[in-house]
N, C-alpha and C. Protein backbone atom coordinates (compact mmCIF):
# COMPACT_ATOMS: atom_id res chain seq x y z
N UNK A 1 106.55 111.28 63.23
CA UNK A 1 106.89 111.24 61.82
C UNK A 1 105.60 111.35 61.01
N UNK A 2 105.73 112.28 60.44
CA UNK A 2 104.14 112.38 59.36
C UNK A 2 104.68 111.24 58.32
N UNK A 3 103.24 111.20 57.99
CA UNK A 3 102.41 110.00 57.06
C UNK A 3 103.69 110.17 55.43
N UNK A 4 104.01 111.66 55.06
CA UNK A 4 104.71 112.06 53.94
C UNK A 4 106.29 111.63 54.11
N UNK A 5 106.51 112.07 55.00
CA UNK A 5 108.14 111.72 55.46
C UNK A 5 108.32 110.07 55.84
N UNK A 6 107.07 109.29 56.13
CA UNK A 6 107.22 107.97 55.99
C UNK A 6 107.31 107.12 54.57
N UNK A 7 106.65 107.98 53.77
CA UNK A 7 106.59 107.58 52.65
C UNK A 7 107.40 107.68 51.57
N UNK A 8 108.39 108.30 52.23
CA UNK A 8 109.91 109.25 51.61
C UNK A 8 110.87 108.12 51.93
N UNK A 9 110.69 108.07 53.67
CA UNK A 9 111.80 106.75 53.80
C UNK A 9 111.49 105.88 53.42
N UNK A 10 110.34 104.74 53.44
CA UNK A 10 110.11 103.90 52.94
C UNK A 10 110.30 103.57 51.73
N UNK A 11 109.89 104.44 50.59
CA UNK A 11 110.50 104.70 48.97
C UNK A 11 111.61 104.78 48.55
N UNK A 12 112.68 105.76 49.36
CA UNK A 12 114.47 105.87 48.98
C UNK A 12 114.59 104.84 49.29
N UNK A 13 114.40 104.01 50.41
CA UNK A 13 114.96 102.56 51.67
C UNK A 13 115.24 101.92 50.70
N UNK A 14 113.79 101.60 50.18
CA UNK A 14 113.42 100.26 49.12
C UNK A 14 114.46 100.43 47.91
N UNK A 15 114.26 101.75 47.49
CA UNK A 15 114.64 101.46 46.02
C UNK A 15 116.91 101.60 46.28
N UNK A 16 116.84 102.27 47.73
CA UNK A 16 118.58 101.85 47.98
C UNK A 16 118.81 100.81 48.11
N UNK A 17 117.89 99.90 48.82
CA UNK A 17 118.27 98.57 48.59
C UNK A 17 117.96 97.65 47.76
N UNK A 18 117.22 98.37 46.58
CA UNK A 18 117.08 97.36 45.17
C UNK A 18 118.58 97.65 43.94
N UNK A 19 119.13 99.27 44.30
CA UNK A 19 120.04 99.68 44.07
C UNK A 19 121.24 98.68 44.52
N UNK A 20 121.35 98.73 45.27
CA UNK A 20 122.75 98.28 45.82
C UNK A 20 122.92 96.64 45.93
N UNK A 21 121.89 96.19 46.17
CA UNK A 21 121.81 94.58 45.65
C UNK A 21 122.00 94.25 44.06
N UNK A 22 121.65 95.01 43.50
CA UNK A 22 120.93 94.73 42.03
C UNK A 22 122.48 94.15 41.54
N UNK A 23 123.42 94.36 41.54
CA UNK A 23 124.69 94.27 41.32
C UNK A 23 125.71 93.39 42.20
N UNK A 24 125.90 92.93 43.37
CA UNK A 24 126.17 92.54 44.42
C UNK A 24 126.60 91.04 43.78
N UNK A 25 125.96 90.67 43.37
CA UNK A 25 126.35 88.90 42.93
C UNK A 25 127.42 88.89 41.81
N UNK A 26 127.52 90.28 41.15
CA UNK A 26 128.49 90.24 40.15
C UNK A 26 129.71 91.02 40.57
N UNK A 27 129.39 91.43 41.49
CA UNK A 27 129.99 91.90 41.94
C UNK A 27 131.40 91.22 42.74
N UNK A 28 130.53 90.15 43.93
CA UNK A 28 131.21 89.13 44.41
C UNK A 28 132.04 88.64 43.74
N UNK A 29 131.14 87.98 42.86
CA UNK A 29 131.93 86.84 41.87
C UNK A 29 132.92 87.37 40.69
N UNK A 30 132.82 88.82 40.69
CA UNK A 30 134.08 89.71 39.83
C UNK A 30 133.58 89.05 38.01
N UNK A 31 132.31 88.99 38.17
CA UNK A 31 131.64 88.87 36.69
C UNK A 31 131.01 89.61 35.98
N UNK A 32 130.65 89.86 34.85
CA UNK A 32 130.35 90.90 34.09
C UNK A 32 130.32 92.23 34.01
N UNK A 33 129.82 93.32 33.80
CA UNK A 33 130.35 94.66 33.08
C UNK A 33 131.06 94.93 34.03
N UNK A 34 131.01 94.98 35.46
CA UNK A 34 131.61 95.58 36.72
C UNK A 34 133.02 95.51 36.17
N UNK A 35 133.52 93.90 35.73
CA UNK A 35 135.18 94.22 35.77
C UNK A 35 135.68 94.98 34.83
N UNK A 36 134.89 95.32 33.80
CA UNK A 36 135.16 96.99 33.02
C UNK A 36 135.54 97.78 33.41
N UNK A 37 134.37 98.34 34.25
CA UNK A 37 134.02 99.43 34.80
C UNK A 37 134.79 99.94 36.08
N UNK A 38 135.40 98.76 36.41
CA UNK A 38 136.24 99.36 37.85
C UNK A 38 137.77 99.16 37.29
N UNK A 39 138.43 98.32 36.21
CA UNK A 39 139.51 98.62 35.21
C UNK A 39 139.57 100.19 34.79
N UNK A 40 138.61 100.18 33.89
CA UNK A 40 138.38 101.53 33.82
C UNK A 40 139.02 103.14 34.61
N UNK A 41 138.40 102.48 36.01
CA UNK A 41 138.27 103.87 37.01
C UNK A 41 139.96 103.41 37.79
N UNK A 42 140.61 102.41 37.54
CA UNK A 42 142.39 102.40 37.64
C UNK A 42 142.08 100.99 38.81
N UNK A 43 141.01 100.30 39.44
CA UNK A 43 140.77 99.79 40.52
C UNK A 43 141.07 98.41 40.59
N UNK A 44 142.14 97.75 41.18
CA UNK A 44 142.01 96.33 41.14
C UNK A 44 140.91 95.60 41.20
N UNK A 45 140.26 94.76 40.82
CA UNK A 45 139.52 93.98 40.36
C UNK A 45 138.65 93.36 41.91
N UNK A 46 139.73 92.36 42.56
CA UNK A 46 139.33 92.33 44.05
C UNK A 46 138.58 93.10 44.84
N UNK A 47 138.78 94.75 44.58
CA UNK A 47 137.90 95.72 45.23
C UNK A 47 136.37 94.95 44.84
N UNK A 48 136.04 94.76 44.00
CA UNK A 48 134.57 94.08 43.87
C UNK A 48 134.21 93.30 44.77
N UNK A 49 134.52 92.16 44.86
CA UNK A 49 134.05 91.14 46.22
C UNK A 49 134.35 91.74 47.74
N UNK A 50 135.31 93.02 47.69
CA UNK A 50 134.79 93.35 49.14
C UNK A 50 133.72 94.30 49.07
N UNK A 51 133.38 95.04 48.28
CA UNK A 51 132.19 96.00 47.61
C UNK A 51 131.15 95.72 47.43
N UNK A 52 131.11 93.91 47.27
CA UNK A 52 129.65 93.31 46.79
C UNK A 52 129.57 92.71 48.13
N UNK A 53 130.34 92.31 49.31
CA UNK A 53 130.29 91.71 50.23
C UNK A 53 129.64 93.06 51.35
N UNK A 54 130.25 93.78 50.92
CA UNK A 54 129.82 94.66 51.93
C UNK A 54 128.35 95.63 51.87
N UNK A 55 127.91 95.47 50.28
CA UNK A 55 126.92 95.74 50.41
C UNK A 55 125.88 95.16 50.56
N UNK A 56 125.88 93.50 50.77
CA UNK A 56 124.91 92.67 51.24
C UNK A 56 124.29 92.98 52.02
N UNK A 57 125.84 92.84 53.12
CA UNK A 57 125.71 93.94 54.63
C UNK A 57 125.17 94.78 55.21
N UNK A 58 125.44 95.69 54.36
CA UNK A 58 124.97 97.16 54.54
C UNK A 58 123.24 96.30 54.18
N UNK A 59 122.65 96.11 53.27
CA UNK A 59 120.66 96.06 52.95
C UNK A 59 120.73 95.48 54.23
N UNK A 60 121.56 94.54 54.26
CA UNK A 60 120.81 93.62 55.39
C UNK A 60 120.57 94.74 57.09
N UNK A 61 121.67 95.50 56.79
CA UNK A 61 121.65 96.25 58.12
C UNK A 61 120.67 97.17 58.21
N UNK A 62 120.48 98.04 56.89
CA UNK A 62 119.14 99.28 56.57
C UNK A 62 117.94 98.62 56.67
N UNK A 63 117.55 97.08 56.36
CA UNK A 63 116.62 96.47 56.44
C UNK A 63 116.07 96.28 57.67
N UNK A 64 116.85 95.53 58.53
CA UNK A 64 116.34 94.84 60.05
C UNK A 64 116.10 95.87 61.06
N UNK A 65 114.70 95.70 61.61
CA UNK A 65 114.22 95.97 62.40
C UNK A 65 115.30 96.36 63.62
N UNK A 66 114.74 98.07 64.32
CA UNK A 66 115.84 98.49 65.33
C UNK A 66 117.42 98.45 65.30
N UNK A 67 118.33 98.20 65.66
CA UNK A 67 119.78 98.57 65.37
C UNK A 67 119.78 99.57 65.20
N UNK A 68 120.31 101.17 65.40
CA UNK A 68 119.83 101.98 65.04
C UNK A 68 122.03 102.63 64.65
N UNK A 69 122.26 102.05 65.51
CA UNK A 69 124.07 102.45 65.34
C UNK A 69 124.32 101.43 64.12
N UNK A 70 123.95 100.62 64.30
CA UNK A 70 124.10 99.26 62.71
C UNK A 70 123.63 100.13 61.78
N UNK A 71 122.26 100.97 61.67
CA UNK A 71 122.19 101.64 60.55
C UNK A 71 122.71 102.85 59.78
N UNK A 72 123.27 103.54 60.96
CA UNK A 72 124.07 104.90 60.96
C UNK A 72 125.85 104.23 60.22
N UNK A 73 125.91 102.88 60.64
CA UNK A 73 127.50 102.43 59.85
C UNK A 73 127.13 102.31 58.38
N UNK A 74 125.73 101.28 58.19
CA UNK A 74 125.86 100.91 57.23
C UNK A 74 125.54 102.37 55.88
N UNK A 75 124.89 103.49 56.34
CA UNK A 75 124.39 104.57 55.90
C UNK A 75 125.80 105.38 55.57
N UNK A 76 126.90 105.45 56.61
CA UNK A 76 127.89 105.79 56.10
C UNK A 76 128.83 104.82 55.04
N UNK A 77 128.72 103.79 55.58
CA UNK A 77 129.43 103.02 54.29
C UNK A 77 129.15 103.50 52.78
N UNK A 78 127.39 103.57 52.61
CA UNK A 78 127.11 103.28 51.64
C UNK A 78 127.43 104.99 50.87
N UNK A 79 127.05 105.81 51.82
CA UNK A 79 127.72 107.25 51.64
C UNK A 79 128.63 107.09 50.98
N UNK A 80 129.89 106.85 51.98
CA UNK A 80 131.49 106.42 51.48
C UNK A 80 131.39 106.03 49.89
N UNK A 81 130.54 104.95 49.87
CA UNK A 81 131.25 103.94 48.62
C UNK A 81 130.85 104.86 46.79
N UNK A 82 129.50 105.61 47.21
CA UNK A 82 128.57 106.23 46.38
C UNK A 82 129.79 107.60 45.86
N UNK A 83 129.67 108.06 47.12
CA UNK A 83 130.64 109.34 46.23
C UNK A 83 131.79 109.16 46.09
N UNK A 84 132.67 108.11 46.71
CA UNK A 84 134.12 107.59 46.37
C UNK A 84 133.41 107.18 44.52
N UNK A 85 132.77 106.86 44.28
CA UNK A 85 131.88 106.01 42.99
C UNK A 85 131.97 107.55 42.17
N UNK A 86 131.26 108.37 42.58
CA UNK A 86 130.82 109.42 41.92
C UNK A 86 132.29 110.10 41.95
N UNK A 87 133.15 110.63 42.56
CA UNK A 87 134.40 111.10 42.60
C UNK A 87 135.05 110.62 41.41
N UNK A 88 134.99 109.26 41.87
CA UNK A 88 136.41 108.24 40.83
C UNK A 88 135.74 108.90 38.98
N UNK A 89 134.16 108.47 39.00
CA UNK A 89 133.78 108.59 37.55
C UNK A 89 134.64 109.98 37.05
N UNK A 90 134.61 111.17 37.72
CA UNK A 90 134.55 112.27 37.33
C UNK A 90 136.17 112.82 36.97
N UNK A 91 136.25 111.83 37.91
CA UNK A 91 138.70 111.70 37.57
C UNK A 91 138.69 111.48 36.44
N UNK A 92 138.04 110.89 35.80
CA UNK A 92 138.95 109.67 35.09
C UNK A 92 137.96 110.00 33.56
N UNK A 93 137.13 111.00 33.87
CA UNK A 93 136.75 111.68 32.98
C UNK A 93 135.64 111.64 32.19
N UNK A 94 134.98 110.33 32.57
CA UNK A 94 133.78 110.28 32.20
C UNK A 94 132.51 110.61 32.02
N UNK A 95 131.96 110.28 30.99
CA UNK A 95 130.88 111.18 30.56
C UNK A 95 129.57 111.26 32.05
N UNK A 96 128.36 112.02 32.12
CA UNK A 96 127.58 112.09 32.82
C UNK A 96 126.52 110.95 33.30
N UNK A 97 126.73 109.87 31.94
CA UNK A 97 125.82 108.99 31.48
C UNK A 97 126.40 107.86 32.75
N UNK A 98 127.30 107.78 32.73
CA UNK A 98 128.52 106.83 33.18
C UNK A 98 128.51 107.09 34.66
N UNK A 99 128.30 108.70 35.43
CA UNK A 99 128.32 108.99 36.82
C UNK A 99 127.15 108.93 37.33
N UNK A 100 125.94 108.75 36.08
CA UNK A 100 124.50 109.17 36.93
C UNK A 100 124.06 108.13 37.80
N UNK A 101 124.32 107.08 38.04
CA UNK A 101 124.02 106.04 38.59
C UNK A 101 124.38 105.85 39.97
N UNK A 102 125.69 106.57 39.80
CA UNK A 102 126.32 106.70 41.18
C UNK A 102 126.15 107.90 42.11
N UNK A 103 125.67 108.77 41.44
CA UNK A 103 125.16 110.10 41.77
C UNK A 103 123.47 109.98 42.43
N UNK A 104 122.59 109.03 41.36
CA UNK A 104 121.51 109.00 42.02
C UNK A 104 121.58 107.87 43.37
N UNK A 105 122.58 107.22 43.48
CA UNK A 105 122.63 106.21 44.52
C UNK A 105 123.17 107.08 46.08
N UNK A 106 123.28 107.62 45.58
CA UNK A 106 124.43 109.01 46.69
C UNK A 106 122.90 109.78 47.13
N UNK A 107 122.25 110.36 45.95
CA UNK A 107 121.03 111.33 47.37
C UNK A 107 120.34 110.43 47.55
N UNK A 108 120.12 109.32 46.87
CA UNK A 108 118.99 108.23 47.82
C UNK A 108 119.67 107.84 48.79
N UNK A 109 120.66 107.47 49.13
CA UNK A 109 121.43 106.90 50.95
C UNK A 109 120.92 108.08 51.58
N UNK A 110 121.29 109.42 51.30
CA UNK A 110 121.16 110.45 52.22
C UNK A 110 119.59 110.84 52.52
N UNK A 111 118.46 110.97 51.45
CA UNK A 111 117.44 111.02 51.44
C UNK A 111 116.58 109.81 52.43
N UNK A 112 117.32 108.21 52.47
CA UNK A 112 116.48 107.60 53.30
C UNK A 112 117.29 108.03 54.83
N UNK A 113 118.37 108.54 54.66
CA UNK A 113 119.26 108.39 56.35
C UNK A 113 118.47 109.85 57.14
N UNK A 114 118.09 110.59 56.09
CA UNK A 114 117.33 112.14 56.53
C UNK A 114 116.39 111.74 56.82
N UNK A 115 115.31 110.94 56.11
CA UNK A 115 114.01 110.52 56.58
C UNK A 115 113.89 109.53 57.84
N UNK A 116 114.38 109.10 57.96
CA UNK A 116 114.38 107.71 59.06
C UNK A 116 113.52 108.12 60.08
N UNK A 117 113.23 106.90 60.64
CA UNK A 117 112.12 107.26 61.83
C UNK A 117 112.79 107.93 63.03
N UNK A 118 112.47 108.63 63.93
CA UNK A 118 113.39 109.14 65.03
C UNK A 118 113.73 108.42 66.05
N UNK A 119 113.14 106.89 66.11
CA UNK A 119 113.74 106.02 66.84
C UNK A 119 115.12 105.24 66.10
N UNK A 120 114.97 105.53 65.21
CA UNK A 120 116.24 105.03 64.13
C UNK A 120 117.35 106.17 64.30
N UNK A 121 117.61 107.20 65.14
CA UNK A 121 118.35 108.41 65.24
C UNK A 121 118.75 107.76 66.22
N UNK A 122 120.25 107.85 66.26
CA UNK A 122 121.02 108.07 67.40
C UNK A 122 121.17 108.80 68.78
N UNK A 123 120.92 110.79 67.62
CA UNK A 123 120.62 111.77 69.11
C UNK A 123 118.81 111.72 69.74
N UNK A 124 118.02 111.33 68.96
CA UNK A 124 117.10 110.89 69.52
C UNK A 124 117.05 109.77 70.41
N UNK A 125 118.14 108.73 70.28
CA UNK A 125 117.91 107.87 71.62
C UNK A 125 118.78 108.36 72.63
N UNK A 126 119.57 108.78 72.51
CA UNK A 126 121.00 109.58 73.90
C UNK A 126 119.72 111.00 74.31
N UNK A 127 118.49 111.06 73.24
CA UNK A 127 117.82 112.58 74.34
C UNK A 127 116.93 111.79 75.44
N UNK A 128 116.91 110.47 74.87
CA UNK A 128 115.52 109.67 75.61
C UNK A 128 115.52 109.41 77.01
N UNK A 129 117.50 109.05 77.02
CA UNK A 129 118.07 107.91 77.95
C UNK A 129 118.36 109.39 79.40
C-alpha cells in the first residue's frame, strides 16, 4: 500500500467515523432534528434507535484492529443505510441541500472500503491461504 492510498484510508476512515457517530446519541434516544427528518422521509420514528444502534457498531467494527469480514459487514451496512438515506431524500423530493450529507457519507464508506489495507480484503486473504 503506498504512503498516498494510506493517507486516503486513513482520512475517509476518520472522518466516516466522525460522520456517523456525530448523530448516533440522538439518534438512539429519538431526540432532536432527526425526528423531523425521518417524519419527513414517511419513516417511523423507532427506525432511529436501530440506525443509531447500529451505527455505533458499524465505527466500532471499521475501527478495531484486523476483523477483516467484521469490516466488509459493517462497510456494507453503512453502504446500505447511506444510499437507502440518499434514495429516500430524493423520493420525497427534497432539495440538494437536504441530500448532500447523505450523499457525501455514501463516497466516503466506499472511498475508505476501496482504500483499505490489503490485509483488510477478504480476496486478499482466501489468495494467501
Amino acid at each position: 500500500m503506498t504512503k498516498t492510498n494510506k493517507i486516503i484510508y486513513w482520512a475517509s476512515t476518520i472522518f466516516l467515523s466522525f460522520g456517523m457517530s456525530a448523530g448516533r446519541i440522538q439518534q438512539m434516544l429519538q431526540i432532536g432534528g432527526y425526528n423531523e427528518i425521518i417524519t419527513q422521509l414517511g419513516y417511523p420514528l423507532y427506525l432511529l434507535s436501530i440506525l443509531g444502534t447500529w451505527k455505533v457498531l458499524g465505527v466500532t467494527a471499521i475501527l478495531i484492529p484486523k476483523k477483516p469480514l467484521l469490516k466488509e459487514w459493517a462497510y456494507a451496512g453503512f453502504f446500505f443505510v447511506m444510499s437507502g438515506a440518499t434514495i429516500s431524500h430524493i423520493a420525497v423530493g427534497q432539495p440538494i441541500t437536504e441530500t448532500l450529507p447523505s450523499i457525501i457519507l455514501l463516497l466516503v464508506t466506499v472511498t475508505s472500503w476501496y482504500f483499505r489495507p490489503n490485509d483488510l480484503k477478504i480476496i486478499e486473504l482466501q489468495k494467501q491461504k
